[in-house]
N, C-alpha and C. Protein backbone atom coordinates (compact mmCIF):
# COMPACT_ATOMS: atom_id res chain seq x y z
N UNK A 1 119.08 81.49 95.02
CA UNK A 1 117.69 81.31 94.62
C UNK A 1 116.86 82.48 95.12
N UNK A 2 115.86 82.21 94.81
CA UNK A 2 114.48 83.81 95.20
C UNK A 2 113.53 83.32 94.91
N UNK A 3 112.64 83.68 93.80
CA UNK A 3 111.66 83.03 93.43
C UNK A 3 111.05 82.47 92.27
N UNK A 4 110.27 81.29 91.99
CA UNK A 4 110.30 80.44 90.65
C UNK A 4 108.58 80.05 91.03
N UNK A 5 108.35 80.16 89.52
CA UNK A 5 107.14 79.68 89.12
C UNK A 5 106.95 77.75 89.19
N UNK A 6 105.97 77.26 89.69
CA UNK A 6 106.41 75.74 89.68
C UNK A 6 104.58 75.47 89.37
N UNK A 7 104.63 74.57 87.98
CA UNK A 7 103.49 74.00 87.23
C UNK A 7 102.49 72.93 88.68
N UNK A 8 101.67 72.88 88.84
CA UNK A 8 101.08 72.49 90.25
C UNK A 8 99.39 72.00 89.41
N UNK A 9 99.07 70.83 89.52
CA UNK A 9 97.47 70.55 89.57
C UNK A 9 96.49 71.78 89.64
N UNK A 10 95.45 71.74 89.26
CA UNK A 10 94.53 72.78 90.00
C UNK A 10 94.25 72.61 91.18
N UNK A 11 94.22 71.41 91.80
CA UNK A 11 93.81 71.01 93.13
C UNK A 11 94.84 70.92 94.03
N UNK A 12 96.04 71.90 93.62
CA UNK A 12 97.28 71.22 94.78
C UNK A 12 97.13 72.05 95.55
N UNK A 13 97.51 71.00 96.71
CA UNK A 13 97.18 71.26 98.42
C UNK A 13 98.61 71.35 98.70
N UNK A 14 99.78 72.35 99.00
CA UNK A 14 100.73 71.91 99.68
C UNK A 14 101.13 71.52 100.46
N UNK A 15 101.57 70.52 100.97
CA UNK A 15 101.66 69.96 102.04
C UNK A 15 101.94 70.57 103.28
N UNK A 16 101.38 70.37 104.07
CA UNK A 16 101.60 70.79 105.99
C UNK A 16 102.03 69.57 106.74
N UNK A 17 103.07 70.09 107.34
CA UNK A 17 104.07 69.58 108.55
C UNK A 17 103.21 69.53 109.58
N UNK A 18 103.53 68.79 110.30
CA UNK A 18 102.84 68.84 111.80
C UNK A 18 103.33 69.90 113.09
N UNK A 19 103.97 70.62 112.42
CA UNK A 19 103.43 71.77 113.00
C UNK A 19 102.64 72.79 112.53
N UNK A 20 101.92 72.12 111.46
CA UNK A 20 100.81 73.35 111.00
C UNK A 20 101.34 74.37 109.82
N UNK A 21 102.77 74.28 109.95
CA UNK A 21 103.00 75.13 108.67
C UNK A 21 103.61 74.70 107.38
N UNK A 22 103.80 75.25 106.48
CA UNK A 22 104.08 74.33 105.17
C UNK A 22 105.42 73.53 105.18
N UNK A 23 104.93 72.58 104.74
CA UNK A 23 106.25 71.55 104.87
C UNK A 23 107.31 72.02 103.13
N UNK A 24 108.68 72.22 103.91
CA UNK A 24 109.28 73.06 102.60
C UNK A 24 109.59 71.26 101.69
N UNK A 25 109.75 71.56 100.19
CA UNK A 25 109.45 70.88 99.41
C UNK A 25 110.56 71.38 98.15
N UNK A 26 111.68 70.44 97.90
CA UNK A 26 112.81 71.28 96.81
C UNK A 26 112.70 70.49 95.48
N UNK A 27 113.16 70.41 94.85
CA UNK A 27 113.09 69.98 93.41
C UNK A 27 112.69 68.73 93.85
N UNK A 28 112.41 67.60 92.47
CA UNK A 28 111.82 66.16 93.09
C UNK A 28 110.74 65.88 94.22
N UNK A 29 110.25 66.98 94.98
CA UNK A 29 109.57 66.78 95.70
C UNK A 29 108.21 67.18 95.58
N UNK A 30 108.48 68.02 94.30
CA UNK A 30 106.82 68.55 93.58
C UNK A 30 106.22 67.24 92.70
N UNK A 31 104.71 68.00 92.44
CA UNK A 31 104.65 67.12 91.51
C UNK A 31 105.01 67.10 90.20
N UNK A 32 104.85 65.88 89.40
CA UNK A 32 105.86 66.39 87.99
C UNK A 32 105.39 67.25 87.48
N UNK A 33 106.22 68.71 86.54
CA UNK A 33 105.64 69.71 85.81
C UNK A 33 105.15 69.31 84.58
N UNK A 34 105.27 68.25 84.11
CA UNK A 34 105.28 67.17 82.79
C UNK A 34 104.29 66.49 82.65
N UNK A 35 103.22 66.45 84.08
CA UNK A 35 101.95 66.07 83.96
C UNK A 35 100.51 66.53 83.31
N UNK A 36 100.15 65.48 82.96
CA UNK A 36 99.08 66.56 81.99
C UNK A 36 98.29 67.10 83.21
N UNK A 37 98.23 66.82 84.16
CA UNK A 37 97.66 67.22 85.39
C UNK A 37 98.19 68.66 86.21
N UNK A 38 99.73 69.25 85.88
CA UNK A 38 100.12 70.40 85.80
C UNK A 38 99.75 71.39 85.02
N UNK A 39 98.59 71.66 85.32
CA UNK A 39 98.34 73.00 84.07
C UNK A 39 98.14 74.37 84.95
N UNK A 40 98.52 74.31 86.45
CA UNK A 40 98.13 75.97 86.77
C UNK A 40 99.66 76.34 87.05
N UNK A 41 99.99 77.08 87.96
CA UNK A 41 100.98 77.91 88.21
C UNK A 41 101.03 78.51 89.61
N UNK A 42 102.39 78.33 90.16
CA UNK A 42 102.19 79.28 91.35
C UNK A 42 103.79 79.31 91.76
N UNK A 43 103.91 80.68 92.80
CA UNK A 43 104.96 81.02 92.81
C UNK A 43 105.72 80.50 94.43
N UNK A 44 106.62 79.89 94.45
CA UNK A 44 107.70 79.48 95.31
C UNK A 44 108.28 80.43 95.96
N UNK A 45 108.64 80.53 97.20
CA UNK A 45 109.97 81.50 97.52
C UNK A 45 111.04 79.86 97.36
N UNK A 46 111.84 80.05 96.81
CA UNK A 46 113.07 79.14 97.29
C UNK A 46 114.28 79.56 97.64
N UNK A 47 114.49 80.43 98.67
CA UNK A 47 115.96 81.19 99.39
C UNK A 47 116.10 80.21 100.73
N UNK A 48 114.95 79.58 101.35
CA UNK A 48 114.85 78.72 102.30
C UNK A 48 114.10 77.52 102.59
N UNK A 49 112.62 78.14 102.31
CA UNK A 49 111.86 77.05 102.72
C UNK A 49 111.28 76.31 101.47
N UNK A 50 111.59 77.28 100.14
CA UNK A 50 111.03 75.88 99.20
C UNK A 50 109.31 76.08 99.31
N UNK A 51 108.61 77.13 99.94
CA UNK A 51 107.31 77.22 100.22
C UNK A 51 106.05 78.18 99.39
N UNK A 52 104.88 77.97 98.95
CA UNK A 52 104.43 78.95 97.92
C UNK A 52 104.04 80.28 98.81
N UNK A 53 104.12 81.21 97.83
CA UNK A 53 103.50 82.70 98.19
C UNK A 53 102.25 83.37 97.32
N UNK A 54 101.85 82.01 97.06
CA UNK A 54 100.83 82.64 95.95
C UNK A 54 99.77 81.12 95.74
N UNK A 55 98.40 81.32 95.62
CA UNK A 55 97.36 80.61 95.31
C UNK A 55 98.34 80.33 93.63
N UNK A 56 97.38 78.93 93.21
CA UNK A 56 97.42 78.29 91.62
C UNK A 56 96.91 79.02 91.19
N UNK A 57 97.49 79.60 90.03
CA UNK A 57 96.55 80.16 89.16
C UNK A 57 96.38 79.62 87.51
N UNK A 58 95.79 79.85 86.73
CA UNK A 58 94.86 79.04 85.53
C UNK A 58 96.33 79.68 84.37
N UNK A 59 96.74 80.79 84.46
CA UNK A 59 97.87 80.83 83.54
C UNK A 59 98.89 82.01 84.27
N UNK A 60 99.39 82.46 83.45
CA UNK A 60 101.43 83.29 83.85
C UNK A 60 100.70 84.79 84.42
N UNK A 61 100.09 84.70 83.53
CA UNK A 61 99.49 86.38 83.50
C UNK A 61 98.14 86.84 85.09
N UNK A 62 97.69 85.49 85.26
CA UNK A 62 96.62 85.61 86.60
C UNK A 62 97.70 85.34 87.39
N UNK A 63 98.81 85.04 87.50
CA UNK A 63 99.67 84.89 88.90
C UNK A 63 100.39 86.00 88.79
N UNK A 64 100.59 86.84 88.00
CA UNK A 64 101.41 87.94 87.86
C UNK A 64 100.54 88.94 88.56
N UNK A 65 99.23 89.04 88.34
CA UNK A 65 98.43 89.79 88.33
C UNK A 65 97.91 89.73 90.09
N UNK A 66 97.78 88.54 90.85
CA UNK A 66 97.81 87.92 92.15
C UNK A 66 98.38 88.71 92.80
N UNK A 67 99.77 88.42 92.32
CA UNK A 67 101.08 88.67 93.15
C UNK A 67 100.86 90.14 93.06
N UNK A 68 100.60 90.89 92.56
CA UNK A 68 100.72 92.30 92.12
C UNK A 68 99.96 92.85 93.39
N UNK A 69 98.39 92.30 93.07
CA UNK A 69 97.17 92.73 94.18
C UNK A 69 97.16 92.18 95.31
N UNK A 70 98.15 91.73 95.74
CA UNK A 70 98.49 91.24 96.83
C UNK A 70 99.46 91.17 97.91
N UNK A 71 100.17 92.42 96.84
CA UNK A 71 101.57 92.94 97.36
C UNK A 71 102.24 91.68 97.96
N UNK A 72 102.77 90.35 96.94
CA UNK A 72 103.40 89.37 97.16
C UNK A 72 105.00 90.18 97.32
N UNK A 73 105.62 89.60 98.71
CA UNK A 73 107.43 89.70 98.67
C UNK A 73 107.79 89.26 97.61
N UNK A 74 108.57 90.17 96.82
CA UNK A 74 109.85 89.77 95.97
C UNK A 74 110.83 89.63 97.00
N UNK A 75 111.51 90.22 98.25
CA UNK A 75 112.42 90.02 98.72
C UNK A 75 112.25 91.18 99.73
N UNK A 76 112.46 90.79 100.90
CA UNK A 76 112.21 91.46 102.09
C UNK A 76 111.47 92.36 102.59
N UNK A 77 110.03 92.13 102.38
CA UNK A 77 109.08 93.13 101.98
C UNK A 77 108.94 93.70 101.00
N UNK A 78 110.23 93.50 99.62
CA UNK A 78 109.37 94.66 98.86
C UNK A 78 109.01 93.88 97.60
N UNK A 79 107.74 94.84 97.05
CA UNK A 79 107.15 94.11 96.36
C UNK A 79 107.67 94.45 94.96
N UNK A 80 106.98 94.14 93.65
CA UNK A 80 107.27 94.09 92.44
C UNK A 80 106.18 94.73 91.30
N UNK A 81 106.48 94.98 90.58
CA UNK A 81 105.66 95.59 89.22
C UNK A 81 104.69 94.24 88.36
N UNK A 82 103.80 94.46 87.40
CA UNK A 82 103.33 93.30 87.21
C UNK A 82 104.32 92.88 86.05
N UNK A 83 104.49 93.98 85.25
CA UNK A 83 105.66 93.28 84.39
C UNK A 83 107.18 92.21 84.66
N UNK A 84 107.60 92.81 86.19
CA UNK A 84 108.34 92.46 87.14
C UNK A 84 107.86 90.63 87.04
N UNK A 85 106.84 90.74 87.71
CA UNK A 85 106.73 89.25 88.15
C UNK A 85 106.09 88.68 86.81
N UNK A 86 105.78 88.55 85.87
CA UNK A 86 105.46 88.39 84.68
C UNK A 86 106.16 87.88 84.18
N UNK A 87 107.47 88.37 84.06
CA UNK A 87 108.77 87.69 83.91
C UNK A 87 109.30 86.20 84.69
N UNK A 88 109.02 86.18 85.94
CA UNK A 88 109.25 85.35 86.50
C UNK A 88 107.75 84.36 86.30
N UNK A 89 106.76 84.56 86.45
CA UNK A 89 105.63 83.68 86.11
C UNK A 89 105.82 83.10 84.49
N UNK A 90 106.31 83.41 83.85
CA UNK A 90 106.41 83.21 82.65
C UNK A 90 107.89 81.85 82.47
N UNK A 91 108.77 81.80 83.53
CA UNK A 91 109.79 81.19 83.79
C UNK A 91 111.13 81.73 84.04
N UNK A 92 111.21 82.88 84.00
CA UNK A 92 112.62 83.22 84.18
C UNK A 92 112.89 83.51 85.66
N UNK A 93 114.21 82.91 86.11
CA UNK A 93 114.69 82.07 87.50
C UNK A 93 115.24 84.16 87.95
N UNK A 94 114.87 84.22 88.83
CA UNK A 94 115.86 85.26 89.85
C UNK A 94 116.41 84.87 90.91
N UNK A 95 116.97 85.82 91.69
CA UNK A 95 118.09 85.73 92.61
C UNK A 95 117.46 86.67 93.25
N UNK A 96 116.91 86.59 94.92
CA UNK A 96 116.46 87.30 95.76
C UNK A 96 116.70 88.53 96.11
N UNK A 97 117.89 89.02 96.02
CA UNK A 97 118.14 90.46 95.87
C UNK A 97 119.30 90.70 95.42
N UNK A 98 119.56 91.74 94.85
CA UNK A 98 120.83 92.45 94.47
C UNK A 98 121.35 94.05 95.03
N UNK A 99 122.43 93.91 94.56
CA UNK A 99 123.19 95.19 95.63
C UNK A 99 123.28 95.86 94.30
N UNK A 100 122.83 96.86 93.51
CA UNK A 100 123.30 97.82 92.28
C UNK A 100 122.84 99.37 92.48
N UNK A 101 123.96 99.83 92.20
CA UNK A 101 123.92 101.13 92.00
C UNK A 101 123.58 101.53 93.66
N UNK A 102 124.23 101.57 94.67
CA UNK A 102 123.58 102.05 96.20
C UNK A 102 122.69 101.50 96.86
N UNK A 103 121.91 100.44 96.09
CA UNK A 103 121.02 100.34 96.68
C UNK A 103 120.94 98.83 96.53
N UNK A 104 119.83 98.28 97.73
CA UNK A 104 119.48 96.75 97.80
C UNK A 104 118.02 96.51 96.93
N UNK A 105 117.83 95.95 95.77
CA UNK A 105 117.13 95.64 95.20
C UNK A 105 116.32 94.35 95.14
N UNK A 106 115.12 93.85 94.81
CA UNK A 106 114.61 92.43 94.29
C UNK A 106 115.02 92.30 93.63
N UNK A 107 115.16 90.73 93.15
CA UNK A 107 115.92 90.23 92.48
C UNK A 107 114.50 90.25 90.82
N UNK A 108 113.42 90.40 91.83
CA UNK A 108 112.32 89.93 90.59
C UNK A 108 112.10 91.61 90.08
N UNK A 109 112.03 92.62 90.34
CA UNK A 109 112.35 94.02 89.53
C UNK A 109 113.65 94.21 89.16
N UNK A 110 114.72 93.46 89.44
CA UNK A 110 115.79 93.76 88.90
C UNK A 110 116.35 93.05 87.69
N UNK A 111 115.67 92.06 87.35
CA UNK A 111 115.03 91.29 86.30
C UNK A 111 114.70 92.17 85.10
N UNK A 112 114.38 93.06 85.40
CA UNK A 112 113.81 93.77 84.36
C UNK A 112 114.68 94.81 83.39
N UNK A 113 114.26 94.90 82.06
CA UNK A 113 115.62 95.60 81.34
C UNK A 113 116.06 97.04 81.99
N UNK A 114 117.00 97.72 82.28
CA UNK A 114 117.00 98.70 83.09
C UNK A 114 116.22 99.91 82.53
N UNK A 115 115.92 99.87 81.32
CA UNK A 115 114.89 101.14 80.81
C UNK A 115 113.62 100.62 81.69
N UNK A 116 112.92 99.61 81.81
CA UNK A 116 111.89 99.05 82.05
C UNK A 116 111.75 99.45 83.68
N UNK A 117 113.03 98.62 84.12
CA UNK A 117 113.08 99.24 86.21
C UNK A 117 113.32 99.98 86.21
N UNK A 118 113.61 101.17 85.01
CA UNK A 118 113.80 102.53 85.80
C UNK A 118 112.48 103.06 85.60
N UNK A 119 111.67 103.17 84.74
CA UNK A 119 110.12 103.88 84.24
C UNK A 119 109.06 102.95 85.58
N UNK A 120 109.38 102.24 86.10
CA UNK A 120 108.77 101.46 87.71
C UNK A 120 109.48 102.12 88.42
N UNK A 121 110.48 102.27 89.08
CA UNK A 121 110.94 103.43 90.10
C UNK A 121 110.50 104.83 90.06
N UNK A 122 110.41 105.03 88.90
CA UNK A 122 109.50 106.28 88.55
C UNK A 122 107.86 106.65 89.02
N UNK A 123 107.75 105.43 88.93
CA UNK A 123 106.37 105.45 88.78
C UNK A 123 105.89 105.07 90.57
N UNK A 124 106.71 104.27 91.19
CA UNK A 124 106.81 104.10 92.71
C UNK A 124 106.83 105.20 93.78
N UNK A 125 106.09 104.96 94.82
CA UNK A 125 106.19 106.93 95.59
C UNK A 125 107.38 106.10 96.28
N UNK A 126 108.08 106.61 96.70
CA UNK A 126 109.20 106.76 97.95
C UNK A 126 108.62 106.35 98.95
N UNK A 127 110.04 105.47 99.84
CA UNK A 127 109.39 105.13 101.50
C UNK A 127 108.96 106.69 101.98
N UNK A 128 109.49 107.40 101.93
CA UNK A 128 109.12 108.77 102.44
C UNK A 128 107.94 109.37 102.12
N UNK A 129 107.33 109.30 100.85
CA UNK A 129 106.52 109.85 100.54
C UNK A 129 105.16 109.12 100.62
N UNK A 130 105.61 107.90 101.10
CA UNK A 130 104.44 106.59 101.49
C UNK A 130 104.00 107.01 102.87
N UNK A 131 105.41 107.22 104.01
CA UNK A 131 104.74 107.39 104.99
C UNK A 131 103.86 108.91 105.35
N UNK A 132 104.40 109.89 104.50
CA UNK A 132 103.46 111.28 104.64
C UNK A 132 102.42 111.11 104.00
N UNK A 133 102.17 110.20 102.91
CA UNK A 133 100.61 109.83 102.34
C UNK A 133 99.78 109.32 103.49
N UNK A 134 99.95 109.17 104.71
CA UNK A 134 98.89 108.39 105.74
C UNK A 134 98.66 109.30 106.77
């Protein structure tokens, strides 16, 4: 698992554990997506805790757009393209990271057709060239 879009009230509060932090929550334990009362959206990590990484948002495209300006984890710090998570806000399931071609990837840019993740790697500065930008 990695991360999944899950249909949520406008008003959903996720639940907190008594220790203050989110109580993790796996299938059956949401509310139904089938409710007419499910009309926003928000994004899950599910590799462990089953917990959101992202406010509800009103449709696919404002949580894509969230996650983007908010430099939401796709998978171990790194983040994603909006087309990237677009894909996944829209419903399609990823897998937290992948090992291709040398390298350790998100599972939510790796999602993407490889013409598509390669013109985003392109377009990405380098860890290297991130840290001489400061």
């Amino acid at each position: 698992m990695g991360r999944e879009v899950r249909r949520v009230p406008p008003d959903w509060a996720h639940p907190i554990g008594d220790n203050g932090q989110y109580k993790p929550l796996r299938c059956g334990e949401m509310p139904d997506p089938h409710q007419d009362s499910a009309t926003h959206y928000q994004m899950y990590e599910t590799t462990s805790e089953g917990t959101p990484i992202s406010l509800a948002m009103e449709s696919p495209q404002a949580l894509a757009q969230w996650l983007v300006d908010n430099e939401a984890s796709a998978f171990a710090g790194q983040t994603a393209s909006y087309e990237a998570w677009l894909q996944v806000c829209e419903g399609r399931s990823v897998v937290s990271g992948v090992f291709h071609n040398g390298r350790v990837l998100n599972g939510v840019e790796h999602a993407l057709p490889t013409a598509k993740r390669t013109e985003n790697d392109e377009q990405k500065p380098s860890a290297t060239q991130q840290r001489h930008s400061h």
